[in-house]
N, C-alpha and C. Protein backbone atom coordinates (compact mmCIF):
# COMPACT_ATOMS: atom_id res chain seq x y z
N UNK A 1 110.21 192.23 65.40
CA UNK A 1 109.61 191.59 66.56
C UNK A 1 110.40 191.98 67.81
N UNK A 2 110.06 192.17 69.00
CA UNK A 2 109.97 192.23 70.13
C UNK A 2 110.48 191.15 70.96
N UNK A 3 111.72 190.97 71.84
CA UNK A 3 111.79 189.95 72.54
C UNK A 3 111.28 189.77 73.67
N UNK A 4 110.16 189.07 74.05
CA UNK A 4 109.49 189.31 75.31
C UNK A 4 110.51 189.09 76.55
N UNK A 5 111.07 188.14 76.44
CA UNK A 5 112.08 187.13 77.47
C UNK A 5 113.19 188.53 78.04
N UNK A 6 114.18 189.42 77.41
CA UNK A 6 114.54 190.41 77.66
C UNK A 6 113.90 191.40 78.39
N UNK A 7 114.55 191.45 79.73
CA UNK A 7 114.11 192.33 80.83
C UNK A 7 114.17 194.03 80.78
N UNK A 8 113.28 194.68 80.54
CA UNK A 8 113.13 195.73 79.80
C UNK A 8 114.29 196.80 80.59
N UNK A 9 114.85 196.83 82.11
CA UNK A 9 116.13 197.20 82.79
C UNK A 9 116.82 195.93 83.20
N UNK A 10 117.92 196.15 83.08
CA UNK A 10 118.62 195.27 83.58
C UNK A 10 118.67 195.00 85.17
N UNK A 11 118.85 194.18 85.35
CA UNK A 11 118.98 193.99 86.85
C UNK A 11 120.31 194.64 87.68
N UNK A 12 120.60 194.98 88.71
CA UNK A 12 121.62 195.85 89.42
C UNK A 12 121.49 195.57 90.83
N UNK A 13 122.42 195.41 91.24
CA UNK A 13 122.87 194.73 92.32
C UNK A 13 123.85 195.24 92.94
N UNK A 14 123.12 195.89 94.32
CA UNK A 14 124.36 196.71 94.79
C UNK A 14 125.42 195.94 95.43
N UNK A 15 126.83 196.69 95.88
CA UNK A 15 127.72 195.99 96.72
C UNK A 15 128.31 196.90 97.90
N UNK A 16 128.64 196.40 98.75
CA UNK A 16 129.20 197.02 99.90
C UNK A 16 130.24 198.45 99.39
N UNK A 17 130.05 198.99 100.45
CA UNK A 17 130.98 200.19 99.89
C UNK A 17 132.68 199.97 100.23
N UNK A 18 133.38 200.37 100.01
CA UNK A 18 134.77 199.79 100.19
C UNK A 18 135.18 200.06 101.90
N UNK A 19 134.75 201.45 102.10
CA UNK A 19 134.83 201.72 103.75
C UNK A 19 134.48 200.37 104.53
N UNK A 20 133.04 200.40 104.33
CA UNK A 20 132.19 200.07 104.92
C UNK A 20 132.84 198.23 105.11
N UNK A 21 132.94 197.48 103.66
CA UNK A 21 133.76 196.46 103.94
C UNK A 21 135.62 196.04 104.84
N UNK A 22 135.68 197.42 104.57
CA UNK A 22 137.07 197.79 105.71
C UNK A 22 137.06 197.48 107.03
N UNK A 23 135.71 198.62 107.62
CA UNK A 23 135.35 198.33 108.88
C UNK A 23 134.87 196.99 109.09
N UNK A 24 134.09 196.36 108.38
CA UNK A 24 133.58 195.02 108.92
C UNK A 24 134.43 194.12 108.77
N UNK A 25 135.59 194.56 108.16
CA UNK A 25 137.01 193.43 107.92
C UNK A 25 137.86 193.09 109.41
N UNK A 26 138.06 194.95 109.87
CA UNK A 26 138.81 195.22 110.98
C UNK A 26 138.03 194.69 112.09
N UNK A 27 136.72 195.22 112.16
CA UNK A 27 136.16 194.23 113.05
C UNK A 27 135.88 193.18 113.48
N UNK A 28 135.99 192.03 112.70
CA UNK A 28 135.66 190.82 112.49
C UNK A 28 137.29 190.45 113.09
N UNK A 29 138.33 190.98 112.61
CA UNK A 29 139.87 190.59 112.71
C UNK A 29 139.96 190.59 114.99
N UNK A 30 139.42 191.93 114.77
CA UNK A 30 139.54 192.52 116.14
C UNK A 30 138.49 191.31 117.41
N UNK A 31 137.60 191.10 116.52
CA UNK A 31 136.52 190.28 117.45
C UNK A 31 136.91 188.79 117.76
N UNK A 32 137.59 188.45 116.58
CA UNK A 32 138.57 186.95 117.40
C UNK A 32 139.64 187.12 117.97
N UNK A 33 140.03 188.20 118.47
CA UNK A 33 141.30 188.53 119.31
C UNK A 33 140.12 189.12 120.89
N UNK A 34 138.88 188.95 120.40
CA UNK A 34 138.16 189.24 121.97
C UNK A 34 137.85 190.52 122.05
N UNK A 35 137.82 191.06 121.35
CA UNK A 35 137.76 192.62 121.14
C UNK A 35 136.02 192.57 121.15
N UNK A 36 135.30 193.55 121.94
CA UNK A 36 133.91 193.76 121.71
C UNK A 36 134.20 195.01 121.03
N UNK A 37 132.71 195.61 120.91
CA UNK A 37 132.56 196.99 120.24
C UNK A 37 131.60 197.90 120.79
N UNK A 38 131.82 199.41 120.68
CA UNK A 38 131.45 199.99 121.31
C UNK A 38 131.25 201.06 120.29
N UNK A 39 129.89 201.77 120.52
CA UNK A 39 129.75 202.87 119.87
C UNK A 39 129.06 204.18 120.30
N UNK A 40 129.47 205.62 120.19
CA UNK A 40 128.26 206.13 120.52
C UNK A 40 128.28 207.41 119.75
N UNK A 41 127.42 208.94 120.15
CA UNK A 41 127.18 209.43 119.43
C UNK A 41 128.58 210.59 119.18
N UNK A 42 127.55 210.89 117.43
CA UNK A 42 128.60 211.50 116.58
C UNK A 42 128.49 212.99 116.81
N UNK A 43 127.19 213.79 117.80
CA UNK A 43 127.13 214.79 117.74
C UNK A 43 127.76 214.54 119.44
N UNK A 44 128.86 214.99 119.94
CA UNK A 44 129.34 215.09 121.61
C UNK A 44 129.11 216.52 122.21
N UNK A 45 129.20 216.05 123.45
CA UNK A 45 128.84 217.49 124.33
C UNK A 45 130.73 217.55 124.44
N UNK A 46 131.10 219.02 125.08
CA UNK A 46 132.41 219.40 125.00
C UNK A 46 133.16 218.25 126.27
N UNK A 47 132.29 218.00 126.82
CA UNK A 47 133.06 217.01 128.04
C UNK A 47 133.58 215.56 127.66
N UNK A 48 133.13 215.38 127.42
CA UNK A 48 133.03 213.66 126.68
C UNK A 48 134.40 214.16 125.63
N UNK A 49 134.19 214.93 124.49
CA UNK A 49 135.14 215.12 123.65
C UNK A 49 136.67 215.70 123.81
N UNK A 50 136.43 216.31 124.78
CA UNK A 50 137.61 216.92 125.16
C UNK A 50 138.37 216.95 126.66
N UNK A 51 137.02 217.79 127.96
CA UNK A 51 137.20 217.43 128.98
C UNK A 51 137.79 216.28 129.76
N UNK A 52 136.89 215.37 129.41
CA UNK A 52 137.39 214.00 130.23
C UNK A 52 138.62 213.18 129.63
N UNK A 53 138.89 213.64 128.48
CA UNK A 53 140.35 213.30 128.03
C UNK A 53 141.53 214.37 128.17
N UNK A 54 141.15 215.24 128.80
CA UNK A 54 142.57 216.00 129.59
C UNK A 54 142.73 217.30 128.81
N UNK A 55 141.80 217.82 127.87
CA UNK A 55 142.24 218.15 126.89
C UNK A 55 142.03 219.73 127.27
N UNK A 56 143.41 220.82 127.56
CA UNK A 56 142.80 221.55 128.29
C UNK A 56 141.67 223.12 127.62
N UNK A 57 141.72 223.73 127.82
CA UNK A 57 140.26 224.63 127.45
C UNK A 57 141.06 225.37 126.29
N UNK A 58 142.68 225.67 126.29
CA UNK A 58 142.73 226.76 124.97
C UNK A 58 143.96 226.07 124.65
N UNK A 59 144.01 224.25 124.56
CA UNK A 59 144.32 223.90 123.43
C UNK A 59 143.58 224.10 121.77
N UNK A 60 144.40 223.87 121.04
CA UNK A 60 144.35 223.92 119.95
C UNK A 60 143.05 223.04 119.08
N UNK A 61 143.03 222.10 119.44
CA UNK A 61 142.00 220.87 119.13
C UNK A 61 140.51 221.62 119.55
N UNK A 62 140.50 222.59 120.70
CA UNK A 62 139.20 223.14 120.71
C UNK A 62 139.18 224.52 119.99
N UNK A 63 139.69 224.57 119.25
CA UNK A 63 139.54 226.06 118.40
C UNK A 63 138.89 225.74 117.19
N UNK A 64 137.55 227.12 116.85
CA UNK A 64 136.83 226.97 116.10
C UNK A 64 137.39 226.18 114.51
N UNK A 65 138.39 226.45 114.64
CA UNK A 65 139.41 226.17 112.78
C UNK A 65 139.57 224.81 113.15
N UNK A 66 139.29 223.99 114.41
CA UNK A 66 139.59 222.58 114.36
C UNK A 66 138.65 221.74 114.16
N UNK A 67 137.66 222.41 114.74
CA UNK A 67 136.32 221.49 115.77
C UNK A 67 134.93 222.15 114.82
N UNK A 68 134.43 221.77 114.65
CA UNK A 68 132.77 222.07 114.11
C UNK A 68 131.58 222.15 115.34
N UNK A 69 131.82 223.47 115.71
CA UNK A 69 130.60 223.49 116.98
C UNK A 69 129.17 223.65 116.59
N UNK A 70 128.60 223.08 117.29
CA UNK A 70 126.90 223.13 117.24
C UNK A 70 125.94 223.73 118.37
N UNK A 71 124.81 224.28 118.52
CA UNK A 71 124.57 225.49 119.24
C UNK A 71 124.36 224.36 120.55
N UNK A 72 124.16 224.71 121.86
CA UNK A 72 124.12 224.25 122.86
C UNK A 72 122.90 223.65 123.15
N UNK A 73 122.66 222.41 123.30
CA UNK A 73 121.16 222.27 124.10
C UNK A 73 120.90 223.34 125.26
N UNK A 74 120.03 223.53 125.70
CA UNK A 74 119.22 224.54 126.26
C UNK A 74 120.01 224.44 128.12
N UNK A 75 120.70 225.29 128.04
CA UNK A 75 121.73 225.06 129.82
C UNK A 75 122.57 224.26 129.68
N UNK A 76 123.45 223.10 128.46
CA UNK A 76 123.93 222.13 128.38
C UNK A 76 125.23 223.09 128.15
N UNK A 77 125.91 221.48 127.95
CA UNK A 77 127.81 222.31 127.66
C UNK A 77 127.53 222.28 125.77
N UNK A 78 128.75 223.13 125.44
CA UNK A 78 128.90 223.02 123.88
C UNK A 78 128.63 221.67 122.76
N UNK A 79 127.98 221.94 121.83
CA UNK A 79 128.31 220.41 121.13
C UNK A 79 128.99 220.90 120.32
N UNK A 80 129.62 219.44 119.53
CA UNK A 80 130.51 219.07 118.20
C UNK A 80 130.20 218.37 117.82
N UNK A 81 130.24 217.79 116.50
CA UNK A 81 130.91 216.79 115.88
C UNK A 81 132.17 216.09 116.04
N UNK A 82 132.05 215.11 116.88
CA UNK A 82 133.12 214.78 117.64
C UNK A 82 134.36 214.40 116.53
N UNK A 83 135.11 214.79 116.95
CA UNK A 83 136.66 214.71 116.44
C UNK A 83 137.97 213.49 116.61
N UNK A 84 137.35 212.64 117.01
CA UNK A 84 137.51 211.32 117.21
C UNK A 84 136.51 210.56 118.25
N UNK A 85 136.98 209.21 117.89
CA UNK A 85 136.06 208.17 118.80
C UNK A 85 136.41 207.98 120.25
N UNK A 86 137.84 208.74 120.59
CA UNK A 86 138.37 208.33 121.79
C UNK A 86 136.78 208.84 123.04
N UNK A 87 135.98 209.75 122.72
CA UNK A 87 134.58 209.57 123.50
C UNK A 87 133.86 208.50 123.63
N UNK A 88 133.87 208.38 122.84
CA UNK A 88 133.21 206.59 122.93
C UNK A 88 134.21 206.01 124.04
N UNK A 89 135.11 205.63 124.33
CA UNK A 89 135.95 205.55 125.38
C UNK A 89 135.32 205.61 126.53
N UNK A 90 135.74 207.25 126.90
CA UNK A 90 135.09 207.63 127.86
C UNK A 90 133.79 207.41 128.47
N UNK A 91 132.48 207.40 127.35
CA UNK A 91 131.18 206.57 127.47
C UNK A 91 131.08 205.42 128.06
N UNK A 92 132.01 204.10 127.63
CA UNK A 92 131.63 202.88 127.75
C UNK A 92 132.76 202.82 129.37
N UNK A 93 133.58 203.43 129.58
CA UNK A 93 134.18 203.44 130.88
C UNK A 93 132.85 204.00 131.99
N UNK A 94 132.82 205.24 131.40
CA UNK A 94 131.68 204.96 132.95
C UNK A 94 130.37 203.97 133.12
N UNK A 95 130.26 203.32 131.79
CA UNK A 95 129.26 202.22 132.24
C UNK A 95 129.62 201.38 132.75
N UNK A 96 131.02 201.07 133.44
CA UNK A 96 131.27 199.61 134.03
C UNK A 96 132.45 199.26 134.32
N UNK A 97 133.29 198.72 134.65
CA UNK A 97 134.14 198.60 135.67
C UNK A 97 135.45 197.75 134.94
N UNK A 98 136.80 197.88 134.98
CA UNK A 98 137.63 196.94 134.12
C UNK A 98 137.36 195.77 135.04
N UNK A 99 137.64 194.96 133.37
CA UNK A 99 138.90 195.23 132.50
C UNK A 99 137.48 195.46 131.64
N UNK A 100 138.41 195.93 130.19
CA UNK A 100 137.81 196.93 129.30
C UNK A 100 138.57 196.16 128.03
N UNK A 101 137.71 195.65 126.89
CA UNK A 101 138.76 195.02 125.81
C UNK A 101 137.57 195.42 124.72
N UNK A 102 137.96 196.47 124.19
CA UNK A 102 137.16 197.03 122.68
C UNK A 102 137.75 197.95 121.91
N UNK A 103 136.76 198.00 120.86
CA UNK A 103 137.16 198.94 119.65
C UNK A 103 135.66 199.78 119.26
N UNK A 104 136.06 201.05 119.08
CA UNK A 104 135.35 201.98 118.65
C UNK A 104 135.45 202.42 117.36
N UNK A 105 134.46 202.03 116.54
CA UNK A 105 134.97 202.37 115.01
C UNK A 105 133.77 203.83 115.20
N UNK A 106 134.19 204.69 114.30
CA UNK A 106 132.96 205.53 113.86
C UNK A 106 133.63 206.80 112.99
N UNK A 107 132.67 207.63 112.53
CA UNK A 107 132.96 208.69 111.82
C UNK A 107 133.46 209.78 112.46
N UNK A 108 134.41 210.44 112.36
CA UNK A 108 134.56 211.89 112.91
C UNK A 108 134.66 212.55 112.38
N UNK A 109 134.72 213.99 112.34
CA UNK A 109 134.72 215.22 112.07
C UNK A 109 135.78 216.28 112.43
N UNK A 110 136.93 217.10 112.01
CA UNK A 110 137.70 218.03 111.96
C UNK A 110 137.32 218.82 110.94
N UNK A 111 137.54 220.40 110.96
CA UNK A 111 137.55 221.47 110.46
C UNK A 111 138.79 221.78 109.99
N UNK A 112 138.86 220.33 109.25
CA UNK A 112 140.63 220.40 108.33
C UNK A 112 140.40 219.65 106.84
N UNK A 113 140.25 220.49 106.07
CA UNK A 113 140.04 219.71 104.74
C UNK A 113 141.43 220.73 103.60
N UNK A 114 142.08 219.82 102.98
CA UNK A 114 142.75 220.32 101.85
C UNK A 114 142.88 218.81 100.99
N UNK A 115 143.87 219.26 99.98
CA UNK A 115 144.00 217.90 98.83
C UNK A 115 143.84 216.65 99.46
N UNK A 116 144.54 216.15 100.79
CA UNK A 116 144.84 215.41 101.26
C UNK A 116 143.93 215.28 103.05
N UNK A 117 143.28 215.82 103.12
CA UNK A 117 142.25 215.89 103.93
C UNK A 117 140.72 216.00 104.14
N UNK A 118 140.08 215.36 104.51
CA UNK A 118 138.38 215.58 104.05
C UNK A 118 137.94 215.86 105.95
N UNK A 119 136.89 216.43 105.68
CA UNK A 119 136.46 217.16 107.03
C UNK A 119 135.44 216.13 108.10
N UNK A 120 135.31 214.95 107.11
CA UNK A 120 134.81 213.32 107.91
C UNK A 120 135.45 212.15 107.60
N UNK A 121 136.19 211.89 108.16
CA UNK A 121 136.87 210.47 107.96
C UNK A 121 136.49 209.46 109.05
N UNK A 122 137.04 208.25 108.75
CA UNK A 122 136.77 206.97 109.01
C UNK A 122 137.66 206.42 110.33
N UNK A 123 137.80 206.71 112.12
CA UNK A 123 138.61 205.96 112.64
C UNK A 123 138.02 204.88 113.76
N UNK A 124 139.13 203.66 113.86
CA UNK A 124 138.82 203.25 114.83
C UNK A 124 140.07 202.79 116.06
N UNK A 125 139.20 203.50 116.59
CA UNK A 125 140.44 202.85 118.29
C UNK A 125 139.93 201.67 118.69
N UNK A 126 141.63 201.33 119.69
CA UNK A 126 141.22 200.41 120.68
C UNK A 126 141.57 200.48 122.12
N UNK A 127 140.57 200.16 122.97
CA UNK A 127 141.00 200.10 124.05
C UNK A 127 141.29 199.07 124.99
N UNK A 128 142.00 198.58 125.56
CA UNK A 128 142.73 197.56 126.15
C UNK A 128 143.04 197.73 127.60
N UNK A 129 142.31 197.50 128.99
CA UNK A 129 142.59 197.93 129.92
C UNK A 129 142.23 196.53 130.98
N UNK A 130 143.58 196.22 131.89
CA UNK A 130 143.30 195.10 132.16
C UNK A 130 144.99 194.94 133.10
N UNK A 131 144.39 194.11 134.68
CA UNK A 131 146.29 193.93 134.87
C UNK A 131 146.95 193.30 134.10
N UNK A 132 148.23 193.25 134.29
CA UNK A 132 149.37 193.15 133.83
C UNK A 132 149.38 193.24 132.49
N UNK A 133 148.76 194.34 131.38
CA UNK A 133 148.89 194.65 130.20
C UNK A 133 149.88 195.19 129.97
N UNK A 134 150.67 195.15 129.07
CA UNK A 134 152.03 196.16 128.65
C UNK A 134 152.34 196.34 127.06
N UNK A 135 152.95 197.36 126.50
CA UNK A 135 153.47 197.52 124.88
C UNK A 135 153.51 196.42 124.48
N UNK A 136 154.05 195.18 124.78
CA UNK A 136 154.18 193.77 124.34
C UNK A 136 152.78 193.24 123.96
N UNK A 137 151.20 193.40 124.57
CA UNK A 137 150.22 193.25 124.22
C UNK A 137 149.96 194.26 122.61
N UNK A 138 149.94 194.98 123.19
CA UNK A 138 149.75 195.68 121.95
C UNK A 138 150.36 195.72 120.92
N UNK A 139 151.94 195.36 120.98
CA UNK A 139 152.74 194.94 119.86
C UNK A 139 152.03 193.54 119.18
N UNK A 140 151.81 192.52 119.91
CA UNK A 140 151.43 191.38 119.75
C UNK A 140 149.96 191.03 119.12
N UNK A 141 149.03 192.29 119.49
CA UNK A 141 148.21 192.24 118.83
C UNK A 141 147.79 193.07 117.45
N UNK A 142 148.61 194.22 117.74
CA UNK A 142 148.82 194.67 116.01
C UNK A 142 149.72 193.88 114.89
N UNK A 143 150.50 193.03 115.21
CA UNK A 143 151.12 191.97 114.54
C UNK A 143 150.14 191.08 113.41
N UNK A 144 149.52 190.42 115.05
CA UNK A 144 148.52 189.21 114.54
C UNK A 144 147.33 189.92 113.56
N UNK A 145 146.85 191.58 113.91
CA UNK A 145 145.70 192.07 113.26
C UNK A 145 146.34 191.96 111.72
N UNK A 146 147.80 192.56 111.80
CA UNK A 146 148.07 193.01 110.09
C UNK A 146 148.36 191.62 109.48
N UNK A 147 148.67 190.74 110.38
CA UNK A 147 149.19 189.24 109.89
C UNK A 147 147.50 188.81 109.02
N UNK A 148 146.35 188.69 109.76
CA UNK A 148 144.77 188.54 109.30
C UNK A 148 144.52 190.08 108.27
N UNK A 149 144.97 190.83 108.24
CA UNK A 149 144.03 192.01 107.56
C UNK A 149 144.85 191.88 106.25
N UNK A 150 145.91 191.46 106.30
CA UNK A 150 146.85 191.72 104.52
C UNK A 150 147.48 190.05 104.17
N UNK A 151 146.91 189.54 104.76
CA UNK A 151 146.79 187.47 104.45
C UNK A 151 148.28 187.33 104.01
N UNK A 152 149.12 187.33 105.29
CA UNK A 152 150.31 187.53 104.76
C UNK A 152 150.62 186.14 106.04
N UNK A 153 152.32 185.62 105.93
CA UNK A 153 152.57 184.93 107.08
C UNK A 153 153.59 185.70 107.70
N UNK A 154 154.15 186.59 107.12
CA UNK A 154 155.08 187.66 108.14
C UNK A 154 154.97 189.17 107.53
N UNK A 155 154.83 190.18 108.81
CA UNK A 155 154.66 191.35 108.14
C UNK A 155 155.64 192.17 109.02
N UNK A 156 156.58 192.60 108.16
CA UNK A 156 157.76 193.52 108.55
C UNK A 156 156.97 194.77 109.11
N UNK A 157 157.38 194.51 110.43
CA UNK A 157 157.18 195.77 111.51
C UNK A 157 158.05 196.60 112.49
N UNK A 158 157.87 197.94 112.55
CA UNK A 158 158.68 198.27 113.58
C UNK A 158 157.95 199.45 114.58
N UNK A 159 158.08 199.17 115.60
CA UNK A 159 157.67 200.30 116.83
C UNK A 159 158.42 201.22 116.74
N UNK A 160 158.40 202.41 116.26
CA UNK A 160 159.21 203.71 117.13
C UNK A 160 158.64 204.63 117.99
N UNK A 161 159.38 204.66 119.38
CA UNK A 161 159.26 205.56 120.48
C UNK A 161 158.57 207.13 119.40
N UNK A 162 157.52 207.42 120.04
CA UNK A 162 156.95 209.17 119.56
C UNK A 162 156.29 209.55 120.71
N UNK A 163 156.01 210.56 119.95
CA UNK A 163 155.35 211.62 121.47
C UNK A 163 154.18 212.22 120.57
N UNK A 164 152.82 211.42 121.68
CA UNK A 164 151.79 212.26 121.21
C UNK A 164 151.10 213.12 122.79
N UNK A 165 150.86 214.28 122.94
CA UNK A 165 150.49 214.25 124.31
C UNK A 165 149.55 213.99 125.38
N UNK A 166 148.60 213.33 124.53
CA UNK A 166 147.72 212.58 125.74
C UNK A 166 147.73 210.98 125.52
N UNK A 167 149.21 210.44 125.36
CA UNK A 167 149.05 209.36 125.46
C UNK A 167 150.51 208.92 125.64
N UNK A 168 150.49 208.43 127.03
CA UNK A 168 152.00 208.08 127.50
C UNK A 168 152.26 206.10 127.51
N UNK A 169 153.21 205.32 127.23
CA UNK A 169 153.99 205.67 126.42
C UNK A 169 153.24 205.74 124.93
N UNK A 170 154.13 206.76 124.04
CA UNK A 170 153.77 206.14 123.19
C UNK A 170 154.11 205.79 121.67
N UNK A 171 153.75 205.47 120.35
CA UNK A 171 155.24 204.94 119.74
C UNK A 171 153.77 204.53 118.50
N UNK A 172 154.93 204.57 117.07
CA UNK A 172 154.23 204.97 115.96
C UNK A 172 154.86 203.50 115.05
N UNK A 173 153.83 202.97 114.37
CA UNK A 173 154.37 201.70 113.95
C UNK A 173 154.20 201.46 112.63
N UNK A 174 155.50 201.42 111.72
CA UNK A 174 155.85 201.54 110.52
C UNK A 174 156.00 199.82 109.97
N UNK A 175 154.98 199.51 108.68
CA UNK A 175 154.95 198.05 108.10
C UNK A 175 155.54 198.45 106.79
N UNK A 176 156.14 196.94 106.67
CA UNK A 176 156.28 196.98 105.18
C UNK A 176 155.94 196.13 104.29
C-alpha cells in the first residue's frame, strides 16, 4: 500500500545566503549609529571610478590587468566594472550638500583573481562628513560596530598609523 499522507517531494526551504545575511547584519549595525545608505551602479564611467577620486590616468588601478573595461557608450568616457564603491561616494556627494553620514555596500570587480582572490567581491564603505569630525569618531564608531557585529562587551582593538594614498590620515585597525 501506498501512503497517501506522504508528500511525494519534500518540502525545501530556502535561506539567506551567508553574504547576503552579512550585509544586512552590517547594515542594520551601521543604521542605528545613523548611518543611511547609498547605492549605485556596478557598471561606472572612468570619471566617477577613478577621476573624481584623484586617481591619476597611468596609475596602476587603471591598467587593463586591474580594471575590467567595457566598450564606451557612444561619445561617452570608458566603462568598468567598478572596482570599489568609493563611486557611489562621489554620486551621492553631488546630489546634495553636507553633512554626509552613509555606507555604500555593493559588489566590485578587479582583474585580480588567484587562490586567495576572486575577481567580485563583497565591500562596504563609509562615509562620514560633517564639522568637527575627527579619528576619534571613527575610532568610536568602529568600536561600537565590532562591539554589535561579534556580541561581545569588549573587543581588543588597535589603530595603526598606515599609508594608503588617497586617503590622508590614515591607519589600519587590528582586533582581537
Amino acid at each position: 500500500t501506498v501512503d497517501v499522507t506522504m508528500p511525494v517531494r519534500p518540502s525545501i526551504t530556502g535561506k539567506i545566503h551567508p553574504i547576503s545575511q552579512v550585509i544586512e547584519e552590517v547594515t542594520t549595525i551601521l543604521a542605528h549609529q545613523g548611518f543611511g545608505v547609498e547605492e549605485g551602479p556596478e557598471i561606472e564611467d572612468d570619471f566617477h571610478n577613478f577621476t573624481a577620486l584623484n586617481i591619476p590616468a597611468n596609475h596602476p588601478a587603471r591598467q587593463m590587468q586591474d580594471t575590467f573595461y567595457l566598450p564606451p557608450e557612444k561619445g561617452g568616457d570608458p566603462l568598468v566594472l567598478r572596482t570599489h564603491t568609493s563611486s557611489v561616494q562621489i554620486r551621492a556627494m553631488e546630489q546634495g550638500k553636507p553633512p554626509f553620514k552613509f555606507i555604500a555596500p555593493g559588489r566590485v570587480y578587479r582583474s585580480d583573481y588567484d587562490m586567495t582572490h576572486t575577481p567580485m567581491f563583497h565591500q562596504i564603505e563609509g562615509l562620514y562628513i560633517d564639522k568637527g569630525i575627527h579619528m576619534g569618531h571613527l575610532k568610536g564608531c568602529l568600536h561600537d560596530f565590532l562591539t554589535a557585529f561579534f556580541e561581545v562587551d569588549k573587543v581588543p582593538m588597535r589603530f595603526r598609523p598606515s599609508y594608503f594614498p588617497f586617503t590622508e590620515p590614515s591607519a589600519e585597525v587590528d582586533i582581537g
